[in-house]
C-alpha atoms as a PDB file:
ATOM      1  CA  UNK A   1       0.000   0.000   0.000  1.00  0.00           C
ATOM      2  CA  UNK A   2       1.159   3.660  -0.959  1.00  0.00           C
ATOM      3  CA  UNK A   3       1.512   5.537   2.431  1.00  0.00           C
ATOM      4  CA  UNK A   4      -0.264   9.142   2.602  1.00  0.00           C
ATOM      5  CA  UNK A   5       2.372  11.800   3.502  1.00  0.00           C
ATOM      6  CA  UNK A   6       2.145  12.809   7.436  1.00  0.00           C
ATOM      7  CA  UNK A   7      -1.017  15.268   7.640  1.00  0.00           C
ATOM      8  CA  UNK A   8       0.983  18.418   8.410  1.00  0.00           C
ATOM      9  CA  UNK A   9      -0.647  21.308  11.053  1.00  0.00           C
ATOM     10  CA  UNK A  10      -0.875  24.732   9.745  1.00  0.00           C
ATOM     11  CA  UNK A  11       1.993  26.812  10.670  1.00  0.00           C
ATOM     12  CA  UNK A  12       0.200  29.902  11.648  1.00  0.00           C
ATOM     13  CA  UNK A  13      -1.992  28.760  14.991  1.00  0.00           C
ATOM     14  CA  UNK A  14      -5.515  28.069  14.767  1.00  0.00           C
ATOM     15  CA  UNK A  15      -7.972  28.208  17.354  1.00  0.00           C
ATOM     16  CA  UNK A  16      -9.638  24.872  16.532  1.00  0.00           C
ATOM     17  CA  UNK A  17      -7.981  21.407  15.412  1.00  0.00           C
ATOM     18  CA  UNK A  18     -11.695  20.716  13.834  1.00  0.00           C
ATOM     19  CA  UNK A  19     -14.228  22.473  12.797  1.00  0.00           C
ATOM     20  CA  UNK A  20     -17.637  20.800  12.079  1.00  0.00           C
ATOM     21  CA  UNK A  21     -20.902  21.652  10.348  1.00  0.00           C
ATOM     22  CA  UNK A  22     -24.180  20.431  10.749  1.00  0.00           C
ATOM     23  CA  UNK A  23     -25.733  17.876  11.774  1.00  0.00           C
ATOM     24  CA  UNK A  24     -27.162  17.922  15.178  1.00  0.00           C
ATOM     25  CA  UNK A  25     -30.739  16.691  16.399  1.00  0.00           C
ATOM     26  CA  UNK A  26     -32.708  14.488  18.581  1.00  0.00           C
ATOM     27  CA  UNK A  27     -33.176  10.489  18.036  1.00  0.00           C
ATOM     28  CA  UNK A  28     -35.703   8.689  19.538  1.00  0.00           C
ATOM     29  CA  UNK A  29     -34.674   4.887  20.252  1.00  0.00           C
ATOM     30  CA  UNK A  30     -37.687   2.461  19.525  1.00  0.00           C
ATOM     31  CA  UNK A  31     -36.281  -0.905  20.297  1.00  0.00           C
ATOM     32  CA  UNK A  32     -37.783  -3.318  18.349  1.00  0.00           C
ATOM     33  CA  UNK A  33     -37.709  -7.054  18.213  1.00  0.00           C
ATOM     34  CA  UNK A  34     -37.199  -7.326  14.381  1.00  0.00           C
ATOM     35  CA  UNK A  35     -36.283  -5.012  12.128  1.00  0.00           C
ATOM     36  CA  UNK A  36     -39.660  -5.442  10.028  1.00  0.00           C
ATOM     37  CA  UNK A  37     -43.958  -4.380  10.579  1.00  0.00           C
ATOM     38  CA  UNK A  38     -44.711  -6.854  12.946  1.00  0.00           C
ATOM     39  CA  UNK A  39     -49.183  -8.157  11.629  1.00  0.00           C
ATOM     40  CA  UNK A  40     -51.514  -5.858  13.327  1.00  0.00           C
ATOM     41  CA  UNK A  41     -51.483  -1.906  14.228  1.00  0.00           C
ATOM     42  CA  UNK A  42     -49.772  -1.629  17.414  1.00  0.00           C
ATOM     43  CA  UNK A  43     -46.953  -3.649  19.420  1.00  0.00           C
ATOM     44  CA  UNK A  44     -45.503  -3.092  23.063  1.00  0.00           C
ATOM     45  CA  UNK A  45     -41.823  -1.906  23.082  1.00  0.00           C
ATOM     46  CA  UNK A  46     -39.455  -1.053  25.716  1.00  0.00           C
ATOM     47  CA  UNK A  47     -39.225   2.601  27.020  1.00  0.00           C
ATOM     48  CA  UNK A  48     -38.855   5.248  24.329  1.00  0.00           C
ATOM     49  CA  UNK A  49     -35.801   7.283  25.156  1.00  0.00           C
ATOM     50  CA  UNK A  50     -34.788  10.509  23.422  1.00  0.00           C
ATOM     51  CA  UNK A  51     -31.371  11.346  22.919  1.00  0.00           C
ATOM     52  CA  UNK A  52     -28.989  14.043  21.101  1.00  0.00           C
ATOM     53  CA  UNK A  53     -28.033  12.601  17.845  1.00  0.00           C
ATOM     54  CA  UNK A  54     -27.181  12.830  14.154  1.00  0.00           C
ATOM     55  CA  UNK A  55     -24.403  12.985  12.515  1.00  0.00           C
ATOM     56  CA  UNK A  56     -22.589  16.205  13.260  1.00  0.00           C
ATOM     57  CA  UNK A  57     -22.769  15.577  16.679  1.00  0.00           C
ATOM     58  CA  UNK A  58     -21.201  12.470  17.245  1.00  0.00           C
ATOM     59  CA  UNK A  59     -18.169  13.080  15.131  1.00  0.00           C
ATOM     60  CA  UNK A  60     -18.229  16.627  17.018  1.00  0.00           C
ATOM     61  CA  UNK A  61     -18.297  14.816  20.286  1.00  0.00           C
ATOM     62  CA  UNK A  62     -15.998  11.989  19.104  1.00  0.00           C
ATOM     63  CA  UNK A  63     -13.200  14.699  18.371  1.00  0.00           C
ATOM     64  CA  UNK A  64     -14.148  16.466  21.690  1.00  0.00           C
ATOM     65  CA  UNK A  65     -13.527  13.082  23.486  1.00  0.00           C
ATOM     66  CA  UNK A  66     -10.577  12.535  22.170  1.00  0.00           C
ATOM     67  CA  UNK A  67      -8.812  16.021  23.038  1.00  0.00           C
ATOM     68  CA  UNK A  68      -9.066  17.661  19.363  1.00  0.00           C
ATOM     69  CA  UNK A  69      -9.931  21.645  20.320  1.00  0.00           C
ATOM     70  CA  UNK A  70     -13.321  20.672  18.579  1.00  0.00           C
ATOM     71  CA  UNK A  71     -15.453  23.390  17.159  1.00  0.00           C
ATOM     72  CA  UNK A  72     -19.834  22.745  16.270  1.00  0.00           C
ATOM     73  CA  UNK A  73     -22.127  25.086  14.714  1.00  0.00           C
ATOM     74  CA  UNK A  74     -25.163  24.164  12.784  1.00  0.00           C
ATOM     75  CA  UNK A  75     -29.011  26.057  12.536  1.00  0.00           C
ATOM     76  CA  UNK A  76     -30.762  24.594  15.761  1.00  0.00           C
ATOM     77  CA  UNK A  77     -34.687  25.069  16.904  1.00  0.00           C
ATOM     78  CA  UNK A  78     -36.396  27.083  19.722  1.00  0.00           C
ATOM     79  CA  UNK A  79     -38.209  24.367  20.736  1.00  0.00           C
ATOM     80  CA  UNK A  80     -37.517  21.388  23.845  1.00  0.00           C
ATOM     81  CA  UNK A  81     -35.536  19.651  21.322  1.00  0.00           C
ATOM     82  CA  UNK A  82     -33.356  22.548  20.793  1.00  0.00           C
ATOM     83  CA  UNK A  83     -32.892  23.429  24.760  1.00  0.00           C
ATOM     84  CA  UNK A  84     -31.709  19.642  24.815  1.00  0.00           C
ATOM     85  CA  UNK A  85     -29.204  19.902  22.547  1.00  0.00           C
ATOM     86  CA  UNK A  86     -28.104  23.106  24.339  1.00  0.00           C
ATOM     87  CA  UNK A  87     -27.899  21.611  27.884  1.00  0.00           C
ATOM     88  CA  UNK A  88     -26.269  18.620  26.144  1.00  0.00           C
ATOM     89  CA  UNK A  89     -23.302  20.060  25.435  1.00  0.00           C
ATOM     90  CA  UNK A  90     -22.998  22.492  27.872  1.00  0.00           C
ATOM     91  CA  UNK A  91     -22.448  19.319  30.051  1.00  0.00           C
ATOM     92  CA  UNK A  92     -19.432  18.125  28.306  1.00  0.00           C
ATOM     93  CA  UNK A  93     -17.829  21.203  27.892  1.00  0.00           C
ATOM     94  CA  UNK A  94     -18.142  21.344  23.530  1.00  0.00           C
ATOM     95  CA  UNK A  95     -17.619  24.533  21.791  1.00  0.00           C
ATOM     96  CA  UNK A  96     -21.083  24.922  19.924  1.00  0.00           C
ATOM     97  CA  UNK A  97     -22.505  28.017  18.378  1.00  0.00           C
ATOM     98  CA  UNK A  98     -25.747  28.163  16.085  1.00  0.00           C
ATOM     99  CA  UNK A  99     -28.374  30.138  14.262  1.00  0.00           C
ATOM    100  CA  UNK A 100     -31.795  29.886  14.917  1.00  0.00           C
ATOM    101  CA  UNK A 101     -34.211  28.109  12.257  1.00  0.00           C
ATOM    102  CA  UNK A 102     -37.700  28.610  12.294  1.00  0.00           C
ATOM    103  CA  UNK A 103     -38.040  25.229  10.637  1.00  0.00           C
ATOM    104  CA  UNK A 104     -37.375  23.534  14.360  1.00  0.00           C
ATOM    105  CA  UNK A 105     -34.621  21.228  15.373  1.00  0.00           C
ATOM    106  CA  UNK A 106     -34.544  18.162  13.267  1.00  0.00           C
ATOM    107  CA  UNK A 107     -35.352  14.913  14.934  1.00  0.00           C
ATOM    108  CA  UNK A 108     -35.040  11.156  13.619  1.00  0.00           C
ATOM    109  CA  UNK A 109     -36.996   8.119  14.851  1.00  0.00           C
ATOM    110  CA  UNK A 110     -34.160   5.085  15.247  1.00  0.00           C
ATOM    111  CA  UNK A 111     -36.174   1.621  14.898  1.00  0.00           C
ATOM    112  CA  UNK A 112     -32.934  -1.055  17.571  1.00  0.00           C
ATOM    113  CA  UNK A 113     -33.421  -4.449  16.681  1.00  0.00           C
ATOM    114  CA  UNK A 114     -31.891  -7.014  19.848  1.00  0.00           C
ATOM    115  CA  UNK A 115     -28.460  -7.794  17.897  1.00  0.00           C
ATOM    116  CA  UNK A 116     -27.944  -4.072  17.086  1.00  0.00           C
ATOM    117  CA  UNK A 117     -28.739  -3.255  13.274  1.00  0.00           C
ATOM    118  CA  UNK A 118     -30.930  -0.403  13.190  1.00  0.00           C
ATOM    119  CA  UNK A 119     -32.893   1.897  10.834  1.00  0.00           C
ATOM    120  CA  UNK A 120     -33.482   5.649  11.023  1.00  0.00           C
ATOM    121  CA  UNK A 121     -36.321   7.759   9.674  1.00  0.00           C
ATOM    122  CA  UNK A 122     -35.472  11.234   9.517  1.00  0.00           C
ATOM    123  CA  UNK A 123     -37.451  13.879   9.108  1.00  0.00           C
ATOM    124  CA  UNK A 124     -36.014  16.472   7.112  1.00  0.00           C
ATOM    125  CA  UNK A 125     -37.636  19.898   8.028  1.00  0.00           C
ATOM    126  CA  UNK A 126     -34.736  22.154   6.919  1.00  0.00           C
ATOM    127  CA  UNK A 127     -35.808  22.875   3.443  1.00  0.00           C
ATOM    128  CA  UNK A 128     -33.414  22.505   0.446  1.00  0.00           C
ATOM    129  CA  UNK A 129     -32.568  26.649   0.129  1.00  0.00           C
ATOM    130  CA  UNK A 130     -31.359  26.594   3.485  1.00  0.00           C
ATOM    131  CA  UNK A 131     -28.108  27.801   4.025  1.00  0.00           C
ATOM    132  CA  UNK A 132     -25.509  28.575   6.471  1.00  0.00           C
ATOM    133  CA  UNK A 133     -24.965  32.535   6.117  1.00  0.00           C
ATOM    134  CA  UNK A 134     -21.544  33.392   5.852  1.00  0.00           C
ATOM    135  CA  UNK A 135     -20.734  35.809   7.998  1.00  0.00           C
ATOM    136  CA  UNK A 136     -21.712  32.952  10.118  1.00  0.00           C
ATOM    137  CA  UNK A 137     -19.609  30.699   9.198  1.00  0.00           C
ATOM    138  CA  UNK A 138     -16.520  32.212   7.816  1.00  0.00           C
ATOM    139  CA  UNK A 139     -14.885  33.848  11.073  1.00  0.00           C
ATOM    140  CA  UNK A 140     -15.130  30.043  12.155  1.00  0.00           C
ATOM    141  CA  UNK A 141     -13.502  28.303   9.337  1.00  0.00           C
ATOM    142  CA  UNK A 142     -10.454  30.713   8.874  1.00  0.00           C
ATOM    143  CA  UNK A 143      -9.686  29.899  12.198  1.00  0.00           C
ATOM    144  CA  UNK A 144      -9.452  25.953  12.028  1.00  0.00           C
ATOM    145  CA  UNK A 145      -7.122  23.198  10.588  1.00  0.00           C
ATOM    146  CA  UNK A 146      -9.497  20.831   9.357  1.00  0.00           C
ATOM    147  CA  UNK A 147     -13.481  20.897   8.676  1.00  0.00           C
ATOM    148  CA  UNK A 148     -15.822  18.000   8.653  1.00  0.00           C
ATOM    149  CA  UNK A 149     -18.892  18.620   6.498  1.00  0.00           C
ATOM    150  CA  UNK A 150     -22.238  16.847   7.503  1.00  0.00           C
ATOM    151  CA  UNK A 151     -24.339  16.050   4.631  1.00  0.00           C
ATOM    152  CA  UNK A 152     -27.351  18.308   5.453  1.00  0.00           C
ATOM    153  CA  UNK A 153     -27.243  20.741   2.489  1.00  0.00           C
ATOM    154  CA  UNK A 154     -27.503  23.977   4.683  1.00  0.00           C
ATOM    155  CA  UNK A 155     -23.329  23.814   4.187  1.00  0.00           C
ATOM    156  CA  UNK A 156     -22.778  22.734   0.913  1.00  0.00           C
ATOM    157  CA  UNK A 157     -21.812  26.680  -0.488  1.00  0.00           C
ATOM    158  CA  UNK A 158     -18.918  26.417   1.753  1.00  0.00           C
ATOM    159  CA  UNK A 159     -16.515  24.653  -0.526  1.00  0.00           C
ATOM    160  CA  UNK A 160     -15.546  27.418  -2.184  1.00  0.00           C
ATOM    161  CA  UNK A 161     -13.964  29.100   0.981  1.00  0.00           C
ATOM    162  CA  UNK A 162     -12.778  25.734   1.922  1.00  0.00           C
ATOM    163  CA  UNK A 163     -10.708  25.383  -0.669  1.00  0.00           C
ATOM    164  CA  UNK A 164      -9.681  28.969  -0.864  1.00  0.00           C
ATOM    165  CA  UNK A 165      -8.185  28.888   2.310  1.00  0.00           C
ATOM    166  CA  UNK A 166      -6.702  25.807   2.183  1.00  0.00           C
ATOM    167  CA  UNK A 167      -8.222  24.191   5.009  1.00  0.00           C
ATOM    168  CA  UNK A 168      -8.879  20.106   4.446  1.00  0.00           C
ATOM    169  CA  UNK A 169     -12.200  18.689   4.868  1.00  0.00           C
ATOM    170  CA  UNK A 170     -13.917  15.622   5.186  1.00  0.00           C
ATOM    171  CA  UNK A 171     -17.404  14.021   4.840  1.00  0.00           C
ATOM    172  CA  UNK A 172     -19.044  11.286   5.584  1.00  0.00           C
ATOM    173  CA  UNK A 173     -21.845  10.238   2.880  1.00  0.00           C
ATOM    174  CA  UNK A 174     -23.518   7.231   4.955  1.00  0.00           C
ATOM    175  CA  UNK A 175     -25.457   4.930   2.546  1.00  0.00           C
ATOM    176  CA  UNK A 176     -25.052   6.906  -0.710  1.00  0.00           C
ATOM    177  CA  UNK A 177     -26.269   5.375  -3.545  1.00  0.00           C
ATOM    178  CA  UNK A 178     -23.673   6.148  -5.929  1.00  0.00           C
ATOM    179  CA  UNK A 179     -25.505   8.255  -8.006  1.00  0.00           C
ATOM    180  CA  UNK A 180     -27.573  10.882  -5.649  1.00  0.00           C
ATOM    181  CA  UNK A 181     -26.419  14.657  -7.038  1.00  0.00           C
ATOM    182  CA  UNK A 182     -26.823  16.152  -3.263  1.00  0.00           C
ATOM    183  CA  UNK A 183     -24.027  13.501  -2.044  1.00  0.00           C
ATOM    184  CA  UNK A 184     -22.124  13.794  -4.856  1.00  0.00           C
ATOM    185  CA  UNK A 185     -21.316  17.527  -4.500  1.00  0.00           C
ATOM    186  CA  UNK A 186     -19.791  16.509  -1.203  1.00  0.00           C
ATOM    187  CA  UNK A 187     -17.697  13.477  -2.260  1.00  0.00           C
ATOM    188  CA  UNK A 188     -15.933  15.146  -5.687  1.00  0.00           C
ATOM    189  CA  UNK A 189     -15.496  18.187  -3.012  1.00  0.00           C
ATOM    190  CA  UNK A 190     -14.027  17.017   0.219  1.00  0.00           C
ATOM    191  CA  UNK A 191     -10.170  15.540   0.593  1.00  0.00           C
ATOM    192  CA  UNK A 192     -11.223  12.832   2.947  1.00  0.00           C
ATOM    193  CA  UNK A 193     -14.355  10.792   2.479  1.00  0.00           C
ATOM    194  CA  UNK A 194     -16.023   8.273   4.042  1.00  0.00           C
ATOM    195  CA  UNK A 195     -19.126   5.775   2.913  1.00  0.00           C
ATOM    196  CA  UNK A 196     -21.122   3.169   3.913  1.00  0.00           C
ATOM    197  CA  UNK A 197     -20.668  -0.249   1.391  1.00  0.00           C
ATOM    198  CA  UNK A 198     -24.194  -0.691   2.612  1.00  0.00           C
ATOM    199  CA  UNK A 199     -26.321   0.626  -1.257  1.00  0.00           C
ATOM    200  CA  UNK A 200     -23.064   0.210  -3.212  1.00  0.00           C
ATOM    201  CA  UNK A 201     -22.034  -3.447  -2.595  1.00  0.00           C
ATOM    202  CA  UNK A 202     -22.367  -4.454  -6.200  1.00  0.00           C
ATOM    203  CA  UNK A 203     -20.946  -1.693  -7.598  1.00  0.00           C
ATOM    204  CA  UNK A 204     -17.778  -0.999  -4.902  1.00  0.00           C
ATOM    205  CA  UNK A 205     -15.040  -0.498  -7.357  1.00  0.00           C
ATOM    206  CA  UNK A 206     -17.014   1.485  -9.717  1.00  0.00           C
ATOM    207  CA  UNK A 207     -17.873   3.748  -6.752  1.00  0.00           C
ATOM    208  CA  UNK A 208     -14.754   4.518  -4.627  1.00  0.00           C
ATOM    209  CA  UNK A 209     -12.465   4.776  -8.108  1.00  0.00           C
ATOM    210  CA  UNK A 210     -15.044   7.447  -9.390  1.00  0.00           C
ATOM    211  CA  UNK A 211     -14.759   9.510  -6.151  1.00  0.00           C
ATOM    212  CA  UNK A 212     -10.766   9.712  -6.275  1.00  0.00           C
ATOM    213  CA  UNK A 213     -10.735  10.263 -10.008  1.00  0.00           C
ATOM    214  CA  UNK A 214     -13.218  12.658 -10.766  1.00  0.00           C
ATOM    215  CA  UNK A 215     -12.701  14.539  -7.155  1.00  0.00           C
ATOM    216  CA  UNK A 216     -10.455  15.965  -5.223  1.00  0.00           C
ATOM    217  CA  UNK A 217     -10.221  13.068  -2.588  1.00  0.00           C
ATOM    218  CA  UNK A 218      -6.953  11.952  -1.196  1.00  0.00           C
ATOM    219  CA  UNK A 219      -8.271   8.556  -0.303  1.00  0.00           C
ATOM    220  CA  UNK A 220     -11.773   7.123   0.070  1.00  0.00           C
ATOM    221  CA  UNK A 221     -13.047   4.263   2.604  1.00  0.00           C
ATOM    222  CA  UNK A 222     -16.060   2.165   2.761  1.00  0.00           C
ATOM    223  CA  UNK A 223     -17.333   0.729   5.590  1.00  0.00           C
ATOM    224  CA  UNK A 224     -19.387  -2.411   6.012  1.00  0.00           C
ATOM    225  CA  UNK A 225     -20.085  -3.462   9.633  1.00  0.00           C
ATOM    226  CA  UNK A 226     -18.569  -6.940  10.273  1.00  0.00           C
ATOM    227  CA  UNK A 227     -17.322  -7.183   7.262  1.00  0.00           C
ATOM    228  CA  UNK A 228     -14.696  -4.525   7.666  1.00  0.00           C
ATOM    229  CA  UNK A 229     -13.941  -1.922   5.308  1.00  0.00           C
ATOM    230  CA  UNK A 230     -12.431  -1.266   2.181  1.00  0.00           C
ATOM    231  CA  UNK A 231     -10.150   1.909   1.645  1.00  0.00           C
ATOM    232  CA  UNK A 232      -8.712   3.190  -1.173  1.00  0.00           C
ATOM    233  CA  UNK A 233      -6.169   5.599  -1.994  1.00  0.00           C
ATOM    234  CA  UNK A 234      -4.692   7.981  -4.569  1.00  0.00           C
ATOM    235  CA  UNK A 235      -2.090   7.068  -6.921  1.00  0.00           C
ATOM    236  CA  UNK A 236      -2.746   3.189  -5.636  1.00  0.00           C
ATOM    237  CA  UNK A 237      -4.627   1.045  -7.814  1.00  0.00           C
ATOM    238  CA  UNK A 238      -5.590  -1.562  -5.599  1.00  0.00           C
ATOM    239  CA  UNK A 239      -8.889  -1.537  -3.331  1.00  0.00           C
ATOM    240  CA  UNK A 240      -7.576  -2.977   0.001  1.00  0.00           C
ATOM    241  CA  UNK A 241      -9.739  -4.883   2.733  1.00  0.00           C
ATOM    242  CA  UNK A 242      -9.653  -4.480   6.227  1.00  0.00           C
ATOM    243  CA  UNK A 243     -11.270  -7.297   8.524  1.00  0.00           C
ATOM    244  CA  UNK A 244     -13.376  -5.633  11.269  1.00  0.00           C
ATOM    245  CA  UNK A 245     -12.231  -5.603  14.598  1.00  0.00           C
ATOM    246  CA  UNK A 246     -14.183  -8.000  17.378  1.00  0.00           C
ATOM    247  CA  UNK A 247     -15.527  -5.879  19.780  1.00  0.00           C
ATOM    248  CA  UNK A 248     -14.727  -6.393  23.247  1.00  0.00           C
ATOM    249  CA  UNK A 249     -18.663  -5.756  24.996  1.00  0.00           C
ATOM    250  CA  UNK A 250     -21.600  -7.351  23.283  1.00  0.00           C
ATOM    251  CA  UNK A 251     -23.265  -5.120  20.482  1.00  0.00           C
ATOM    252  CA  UNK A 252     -26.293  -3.498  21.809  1.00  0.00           C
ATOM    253  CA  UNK A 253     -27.127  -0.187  19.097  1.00  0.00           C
ATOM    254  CA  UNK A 254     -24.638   0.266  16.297  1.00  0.00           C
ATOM    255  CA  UNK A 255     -25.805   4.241  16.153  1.00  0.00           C
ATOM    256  CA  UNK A 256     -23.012   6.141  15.946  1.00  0.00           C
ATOM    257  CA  UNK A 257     -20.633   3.761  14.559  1.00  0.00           C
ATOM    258  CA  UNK A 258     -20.126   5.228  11.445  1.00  0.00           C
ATOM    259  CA  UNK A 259     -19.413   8.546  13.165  1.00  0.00           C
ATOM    260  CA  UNK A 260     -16.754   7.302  15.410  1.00  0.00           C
ATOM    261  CA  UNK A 261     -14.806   5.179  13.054  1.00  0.00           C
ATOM    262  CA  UNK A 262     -14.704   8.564  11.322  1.00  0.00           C
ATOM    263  CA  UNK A 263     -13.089  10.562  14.130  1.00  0.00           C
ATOM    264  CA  UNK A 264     -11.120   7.949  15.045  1.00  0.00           C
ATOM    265  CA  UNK A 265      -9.647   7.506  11.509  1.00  0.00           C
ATOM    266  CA  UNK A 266      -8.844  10.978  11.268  1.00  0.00           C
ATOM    267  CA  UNK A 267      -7.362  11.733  14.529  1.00  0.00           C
ATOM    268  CA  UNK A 268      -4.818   9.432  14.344  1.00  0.00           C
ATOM    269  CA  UNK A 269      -4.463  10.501  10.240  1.00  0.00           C
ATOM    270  CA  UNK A 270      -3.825  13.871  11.534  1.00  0.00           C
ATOM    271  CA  UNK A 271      -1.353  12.408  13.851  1.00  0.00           C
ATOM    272  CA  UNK A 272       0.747  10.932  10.805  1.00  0.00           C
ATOM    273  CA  UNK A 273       0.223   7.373  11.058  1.00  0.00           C
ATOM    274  CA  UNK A 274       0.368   5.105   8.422  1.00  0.00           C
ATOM    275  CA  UNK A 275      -3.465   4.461   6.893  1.00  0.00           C
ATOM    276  CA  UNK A 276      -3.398   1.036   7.847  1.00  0.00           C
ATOM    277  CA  UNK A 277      -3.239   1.957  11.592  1.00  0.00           C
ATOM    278  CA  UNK A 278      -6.065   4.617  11.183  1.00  0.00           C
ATOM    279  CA  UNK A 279      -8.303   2.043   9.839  1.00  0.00           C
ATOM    280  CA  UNK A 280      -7.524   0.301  13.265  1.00  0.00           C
ATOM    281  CA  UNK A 281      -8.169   3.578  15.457  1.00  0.00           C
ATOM    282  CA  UNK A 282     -11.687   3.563  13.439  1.00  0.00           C
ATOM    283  CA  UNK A 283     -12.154  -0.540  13.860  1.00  0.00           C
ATOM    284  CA  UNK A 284     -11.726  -0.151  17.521  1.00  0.00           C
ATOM    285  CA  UNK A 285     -13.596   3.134  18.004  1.00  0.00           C
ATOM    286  CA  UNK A 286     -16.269   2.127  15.850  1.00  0.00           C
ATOM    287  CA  UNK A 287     -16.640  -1.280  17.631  1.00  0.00           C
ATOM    288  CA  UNK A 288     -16.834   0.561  21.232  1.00  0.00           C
ATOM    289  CA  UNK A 289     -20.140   2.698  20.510  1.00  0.00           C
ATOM    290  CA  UNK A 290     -21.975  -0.760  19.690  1.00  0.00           C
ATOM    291  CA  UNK A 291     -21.045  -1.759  23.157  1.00  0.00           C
ATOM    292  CA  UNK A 292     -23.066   1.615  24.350  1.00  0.00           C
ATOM    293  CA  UNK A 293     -27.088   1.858  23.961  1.00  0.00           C
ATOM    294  CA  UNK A 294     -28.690   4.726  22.497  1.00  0.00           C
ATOM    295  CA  UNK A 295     -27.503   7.824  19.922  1.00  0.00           C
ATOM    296  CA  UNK A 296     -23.738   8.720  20.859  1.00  0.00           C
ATOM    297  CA  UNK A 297     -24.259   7.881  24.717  1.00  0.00           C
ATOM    298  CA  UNK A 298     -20.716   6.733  25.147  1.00  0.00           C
ATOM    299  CA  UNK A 299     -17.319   8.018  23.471  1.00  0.00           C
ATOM    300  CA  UNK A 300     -13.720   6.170  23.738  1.00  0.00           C
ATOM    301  CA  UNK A 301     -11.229   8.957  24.605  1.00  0.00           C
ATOM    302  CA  UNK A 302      -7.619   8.729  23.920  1.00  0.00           C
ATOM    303  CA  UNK A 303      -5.974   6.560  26.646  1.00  0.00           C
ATOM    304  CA  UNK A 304      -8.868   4.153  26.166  1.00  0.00           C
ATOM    305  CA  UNK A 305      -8.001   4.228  21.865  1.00  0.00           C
ATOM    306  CA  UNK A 306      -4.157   3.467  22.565  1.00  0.00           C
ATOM    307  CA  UNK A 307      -4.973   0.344  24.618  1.00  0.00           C
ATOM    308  CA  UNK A 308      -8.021  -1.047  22.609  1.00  0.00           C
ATOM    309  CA  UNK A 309      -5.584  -0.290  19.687  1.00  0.00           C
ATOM    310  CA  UNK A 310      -2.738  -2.277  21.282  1.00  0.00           C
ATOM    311  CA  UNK A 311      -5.488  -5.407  22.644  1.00  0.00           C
ATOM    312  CA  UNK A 312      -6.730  -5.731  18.816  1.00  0.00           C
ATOM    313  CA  UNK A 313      -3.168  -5.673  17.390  1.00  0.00           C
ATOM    314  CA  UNK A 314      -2.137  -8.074  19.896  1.00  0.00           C
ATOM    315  CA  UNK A 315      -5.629 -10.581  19.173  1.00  0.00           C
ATOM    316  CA  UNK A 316      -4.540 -10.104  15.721  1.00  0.00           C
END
């Protein structure tokens, strides 16, 4: 494998390591016993809990928990769910700033079957013309390193600064289709970007090779639960697999996953290391959310990385 050059800091000083940018709201957990309508109209679950989710914020708090000076801003509600989110982070200490959207603060319903797998409805009330304003945004993004774009659409006008000011960015696209314009604009733009193999399995070459060469991406990974993941990279040919890591507490709710694999990865990217031992930072990360139930309820921090890291290496 072709080895990325060390990700090198700015060398003027920036107020933030990471910046991210949308993608905060509230899940509601529905455990379920199958992920299917069960016959009839109703069904007795388990407790309905509500918890601060979606995308945005988990990486946000996943680079918060792991001691990157973590920056979150992103339109937000005046509603309950909104004052959530606000006393939410105001208990772990994140750095969050927002603008108020009369459109509410977006909220997904996540249907937890026993083993784990889950699927989200989301609800979408931002309309598509929403955007970040950018006197908003700016001051924030000429003061960080890196920037992590959600893919909520409110951002997407944002690239063009990006790249201006030569500040790297990521993305994550979750189960794009290959084909979808509105994820598109954020895989050909972003340096970094990450997938799910989930909607592409058939079509996983075609896919990652069309990111790198029609984008700007230095590399591109794939994730596929317990299968592993497949990464690859620019100027490499090759597609290389990477077994999943076994996770060390039974799998309970694999929300947020995808989100700290991401944060994971890229921390330890950022820190120089070779790819192969980012994708085990993710592995390991990813594997400890599923240990945790509910939406981003429980984040490995950096001690806690370095010795997962060295129990998987050594079970490996």
């Amino acid at each position: 494998m072709i080895l990325p050059e060390p990700h090198q800091r700015e060398q003027h000083p920036r107020d933030y390591d990471v910046l991210v940018v949308g993608g905060v709201g509230v899940d509601t957990i529905v455990p379920v016993d199958e992920l299917r309508v069960p016959p009839g109209d109703s069904v007795f679950v388990e407790p309905l809990k509500d918890y601060v989710g979606h995308t945005g914020n988990g990486v946000a708090l996943g680079w918060h928990a792991l001691g990157l000076r973590t920056k979150f801003v992103d339109f937000l509600g005046d509603d309950p769910q909104g004052r959530m989110v606000l006393e939410h982070y105001a208990r772990h200490g994140l750095d969050f700033s927002h603008l108020h959207s009369p459109h509410g603060t977006p909220r997904s319903a996540n249907l937890v079957d026993p083993r784990g797998r889950r699927f989200s409805f989301y609800d979408g009330r931002h309309p598509a013309d929403l955007r970040l304003p950018r006197d908003f945004y700016l001051p924030f993004l000429e003061r960080s390193a890196h920037v992590h774009m959600s893919i909520i659409g409110h951002n997407q006008d944002m690239y063009e600064d990006i790249h201006r000011l030569g500040v790297t960015s990521s993305t994550d696209l979750h189960d794009w289709d290959g084909h979808n314009p509105h994820h598109r604009h954020y895989a050909l733009n972003s340096d970094y970007v990450f997938l799910s193999a989930a909607a592409v399995h058939d079509r996983l070459d075609t896919v990652l090779r069309a990111i790198v060469d029609e984008g700007r991406a230095r590399f591109v990974i794939a994730t596929d639960g317990a299968e592993g993941c497949y990464l690859l990279e620019r100027g490499d040919d090759t597609i290389h697999h990477f077994p999943a890591v076994r996770p060390e507490r039974p799998v309970v709710d694999s929300n947020g996953a995808g989100d700290a694999f991401v944060t994971a990865f890229l921390h330890s990217y950022f820190d120089g290391q070779a790819l192969k031992d980012c994708v085990l930072s993710g592995s390991v990360a990813g594997a400890f959310v599923c240990g945790s139930v509910g939406t981003h309820t429980e984040f490995i921090d950096l001690p806690g990385l370095r010795a997962a890291r060295a129990r998987a290496a050594g079970n490996g």
